[in-house]
N, C-alpha and C. Protein backbone atom coordinates (compact mmCIF):
# COMPACT_ATOMS: atom_id res chain seq x y z
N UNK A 1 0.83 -1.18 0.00
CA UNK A 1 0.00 0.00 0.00
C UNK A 1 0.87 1.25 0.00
N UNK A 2 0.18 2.45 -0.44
CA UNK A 2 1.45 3.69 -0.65
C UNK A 2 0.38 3.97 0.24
N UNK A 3 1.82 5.13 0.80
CA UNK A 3 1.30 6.18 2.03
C UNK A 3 0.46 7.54 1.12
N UNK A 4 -0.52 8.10 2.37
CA UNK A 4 -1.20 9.08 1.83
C UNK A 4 -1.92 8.91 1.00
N UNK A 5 -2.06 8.21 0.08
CA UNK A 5 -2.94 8.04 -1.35
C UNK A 5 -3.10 6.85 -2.14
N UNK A 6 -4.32 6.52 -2.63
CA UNK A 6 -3.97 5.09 -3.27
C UNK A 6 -3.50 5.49 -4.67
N UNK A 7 -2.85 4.11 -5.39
CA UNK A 7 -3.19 4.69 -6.47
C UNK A 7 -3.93 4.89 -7.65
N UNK A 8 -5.12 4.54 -7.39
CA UNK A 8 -6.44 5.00 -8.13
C UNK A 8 -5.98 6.70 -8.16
N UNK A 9 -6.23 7.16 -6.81
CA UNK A 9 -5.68 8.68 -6.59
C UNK A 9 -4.57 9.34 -7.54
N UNK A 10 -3.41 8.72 -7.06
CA UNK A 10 -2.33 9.16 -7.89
C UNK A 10 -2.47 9.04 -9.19
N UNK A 11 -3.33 8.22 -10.05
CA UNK A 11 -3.52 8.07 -11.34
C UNK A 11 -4.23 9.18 -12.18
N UNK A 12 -5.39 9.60 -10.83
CA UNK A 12 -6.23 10.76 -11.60
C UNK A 12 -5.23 11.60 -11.05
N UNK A 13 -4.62 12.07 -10.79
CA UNK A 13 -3.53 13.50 -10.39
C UNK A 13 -3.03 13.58 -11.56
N UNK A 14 -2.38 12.57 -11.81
CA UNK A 14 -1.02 12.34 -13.32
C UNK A 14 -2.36 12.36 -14.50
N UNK A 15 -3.65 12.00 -14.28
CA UNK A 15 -4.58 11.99 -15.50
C UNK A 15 -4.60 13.50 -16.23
N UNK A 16 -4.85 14.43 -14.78
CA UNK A 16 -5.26 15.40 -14.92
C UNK A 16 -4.44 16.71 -15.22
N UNK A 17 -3.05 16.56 -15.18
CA UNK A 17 -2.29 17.23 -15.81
C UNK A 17 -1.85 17.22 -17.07
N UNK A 18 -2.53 18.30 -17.76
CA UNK A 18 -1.57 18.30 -19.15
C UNK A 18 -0.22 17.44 -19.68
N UNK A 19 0.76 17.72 -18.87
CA UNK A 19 2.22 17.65 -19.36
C UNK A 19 2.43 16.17 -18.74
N UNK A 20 1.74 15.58 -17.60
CA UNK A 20 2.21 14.52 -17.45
C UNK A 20 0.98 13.61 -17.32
N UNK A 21 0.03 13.59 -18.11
CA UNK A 21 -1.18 12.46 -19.08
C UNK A 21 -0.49 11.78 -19.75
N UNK A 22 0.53 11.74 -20.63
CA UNK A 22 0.69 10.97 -21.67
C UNK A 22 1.78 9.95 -20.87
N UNK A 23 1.96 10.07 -19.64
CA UNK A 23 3.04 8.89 -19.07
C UNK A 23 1.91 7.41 -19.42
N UNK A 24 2.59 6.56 -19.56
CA UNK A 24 2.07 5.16 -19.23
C UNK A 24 2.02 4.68 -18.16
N UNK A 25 1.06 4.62 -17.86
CA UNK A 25 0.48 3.72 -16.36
C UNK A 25 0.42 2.56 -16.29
N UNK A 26 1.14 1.42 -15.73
CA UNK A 26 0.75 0.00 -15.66
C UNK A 26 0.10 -0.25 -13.76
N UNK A 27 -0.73 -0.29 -13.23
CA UNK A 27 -1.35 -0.07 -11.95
C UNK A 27 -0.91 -1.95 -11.57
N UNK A 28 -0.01 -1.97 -10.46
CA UNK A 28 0.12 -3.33 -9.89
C UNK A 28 -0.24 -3.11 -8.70
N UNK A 29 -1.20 -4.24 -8.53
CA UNK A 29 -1.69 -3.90 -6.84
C UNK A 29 -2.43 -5.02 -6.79
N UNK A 30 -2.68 -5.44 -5.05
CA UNK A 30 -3.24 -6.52 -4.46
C UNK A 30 -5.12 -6.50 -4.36
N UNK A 31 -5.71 -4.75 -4.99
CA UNK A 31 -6.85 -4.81 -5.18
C UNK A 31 -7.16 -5.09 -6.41
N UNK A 32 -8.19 -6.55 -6.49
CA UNK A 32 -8.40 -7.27 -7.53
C UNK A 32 -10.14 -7.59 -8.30
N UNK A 33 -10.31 -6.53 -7.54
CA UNK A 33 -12.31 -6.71 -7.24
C UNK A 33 -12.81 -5.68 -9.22
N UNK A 34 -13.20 -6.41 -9.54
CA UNK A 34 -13.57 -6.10 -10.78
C UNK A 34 -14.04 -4.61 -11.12
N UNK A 35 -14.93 -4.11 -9.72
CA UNK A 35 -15.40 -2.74 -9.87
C UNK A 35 -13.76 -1.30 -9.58
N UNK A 36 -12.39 -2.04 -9.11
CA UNK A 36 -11.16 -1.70 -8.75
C UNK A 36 -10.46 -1.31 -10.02
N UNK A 37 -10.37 -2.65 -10.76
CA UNK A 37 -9.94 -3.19 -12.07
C UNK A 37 -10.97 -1.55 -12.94
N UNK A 38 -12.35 -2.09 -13.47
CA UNK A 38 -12.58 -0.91 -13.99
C UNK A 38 -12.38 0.72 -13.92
N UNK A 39 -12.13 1.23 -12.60
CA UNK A 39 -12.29 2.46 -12.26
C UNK A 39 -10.81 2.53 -12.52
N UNK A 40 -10.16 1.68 -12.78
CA UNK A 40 -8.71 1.79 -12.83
C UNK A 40 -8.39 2.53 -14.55
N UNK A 41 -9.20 1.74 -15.45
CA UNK A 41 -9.24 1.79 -16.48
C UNK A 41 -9.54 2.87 -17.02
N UNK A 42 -11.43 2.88 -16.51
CA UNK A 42 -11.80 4.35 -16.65
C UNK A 42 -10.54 5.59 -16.20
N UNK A 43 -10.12 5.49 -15.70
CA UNK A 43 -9.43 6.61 -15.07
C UNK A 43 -8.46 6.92 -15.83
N UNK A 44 -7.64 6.07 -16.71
CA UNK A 44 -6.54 5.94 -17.86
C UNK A 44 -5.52 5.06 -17.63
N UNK A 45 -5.79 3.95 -17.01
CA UNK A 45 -4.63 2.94 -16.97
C UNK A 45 -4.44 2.53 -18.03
N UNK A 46 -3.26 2.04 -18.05
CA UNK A 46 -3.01 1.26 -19.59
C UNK A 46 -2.81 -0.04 -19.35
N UNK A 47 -2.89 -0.32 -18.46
CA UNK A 47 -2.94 -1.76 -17.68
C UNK A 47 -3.26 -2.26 -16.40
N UNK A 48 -3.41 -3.32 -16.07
CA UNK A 48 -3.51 -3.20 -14.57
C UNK A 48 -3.74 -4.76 -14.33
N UNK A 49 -2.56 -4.98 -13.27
CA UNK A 49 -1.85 -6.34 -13.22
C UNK A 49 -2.12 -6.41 -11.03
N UNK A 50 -2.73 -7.60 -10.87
CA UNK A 50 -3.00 -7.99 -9.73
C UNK A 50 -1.93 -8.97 -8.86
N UNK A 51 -1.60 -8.73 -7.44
CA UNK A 51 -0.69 -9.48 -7.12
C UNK A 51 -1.59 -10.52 -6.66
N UNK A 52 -0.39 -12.20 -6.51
CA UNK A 52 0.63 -11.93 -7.01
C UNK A 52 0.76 -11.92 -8.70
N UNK A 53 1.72 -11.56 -8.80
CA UNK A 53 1.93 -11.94 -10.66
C UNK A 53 3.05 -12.28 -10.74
N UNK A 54 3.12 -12.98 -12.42
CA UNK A 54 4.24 -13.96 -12.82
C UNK A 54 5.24 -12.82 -13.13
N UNK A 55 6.80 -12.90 -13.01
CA UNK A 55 7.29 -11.89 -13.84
C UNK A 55 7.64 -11.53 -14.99
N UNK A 56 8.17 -12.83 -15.85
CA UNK A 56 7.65 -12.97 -17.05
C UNK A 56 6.33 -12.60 -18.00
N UNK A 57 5.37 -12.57 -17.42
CA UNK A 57 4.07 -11.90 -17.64
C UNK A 57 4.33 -10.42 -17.55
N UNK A 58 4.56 -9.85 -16.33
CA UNK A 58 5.03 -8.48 -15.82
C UNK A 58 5.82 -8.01 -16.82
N UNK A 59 7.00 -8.23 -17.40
CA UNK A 59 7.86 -7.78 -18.05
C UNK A 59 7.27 -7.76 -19.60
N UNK A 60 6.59 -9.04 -19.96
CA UNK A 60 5.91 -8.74 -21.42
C UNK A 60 4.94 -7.61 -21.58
N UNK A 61 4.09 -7.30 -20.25
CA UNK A 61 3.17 -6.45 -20.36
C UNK A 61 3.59 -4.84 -21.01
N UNK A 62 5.23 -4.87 -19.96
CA UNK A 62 5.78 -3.53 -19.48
C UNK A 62 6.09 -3.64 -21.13
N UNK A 63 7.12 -4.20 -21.76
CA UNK A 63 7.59 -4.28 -23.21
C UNK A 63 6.43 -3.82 -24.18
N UNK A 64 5.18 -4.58 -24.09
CA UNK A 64 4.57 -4.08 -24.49
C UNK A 64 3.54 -2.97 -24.57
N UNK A 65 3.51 -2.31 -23.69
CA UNK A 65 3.19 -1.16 -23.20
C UNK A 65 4.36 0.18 -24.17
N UNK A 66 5.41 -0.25 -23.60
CA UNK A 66 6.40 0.55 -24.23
C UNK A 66 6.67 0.68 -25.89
N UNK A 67 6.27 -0.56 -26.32
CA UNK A 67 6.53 -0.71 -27.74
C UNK A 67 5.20 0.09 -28.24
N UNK A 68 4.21 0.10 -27.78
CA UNK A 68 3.03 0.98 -28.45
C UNK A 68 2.84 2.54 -28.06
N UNK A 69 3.82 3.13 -26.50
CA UNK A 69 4.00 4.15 -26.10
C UNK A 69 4.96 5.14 -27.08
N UNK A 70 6.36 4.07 -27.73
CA UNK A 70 7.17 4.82 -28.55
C UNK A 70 6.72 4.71 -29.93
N UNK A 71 5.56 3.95 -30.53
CA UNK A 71 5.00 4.31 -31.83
C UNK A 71 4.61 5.50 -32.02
N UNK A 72 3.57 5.95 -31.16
CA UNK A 72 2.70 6.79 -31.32
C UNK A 72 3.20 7.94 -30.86
């Protein structure tokens, strides 16, 4: 857990700024409840990976995340 804020929170902060929206978000966390997962989404995740997770999985996600972040 992060102090002060979850990060659902921290996601809409970084959503809501101009200059730093276009970061890529991958949201890893131990909340796994489907209505968590969506609001995660809605909010602008670009992913969102539940513990625990494989790391191999983890790392393909991140690669691929990145490979469609530096296309565009």
């Amino acid at each position: 857990m992060m102090p002060d804020m979850n990060g659902l929170e921290t996601l809409s902060i970084l959503k809501a700024d101009c200059e730093l929206r276009s970061i890529p978000v991958i949201l890893l966390t131990a909340v796994g409840t489907e209505k968590d997962i969506l609001r995660g989404f809605e909010l602008g995740a670009d992913d969102y990976i539940t513990k625990p997770f494989n790391t191999n999985v983890f790392l393909a996600r991140v690669k691929a995340l990145l490979s469609r972040t530096m296309r565009a």
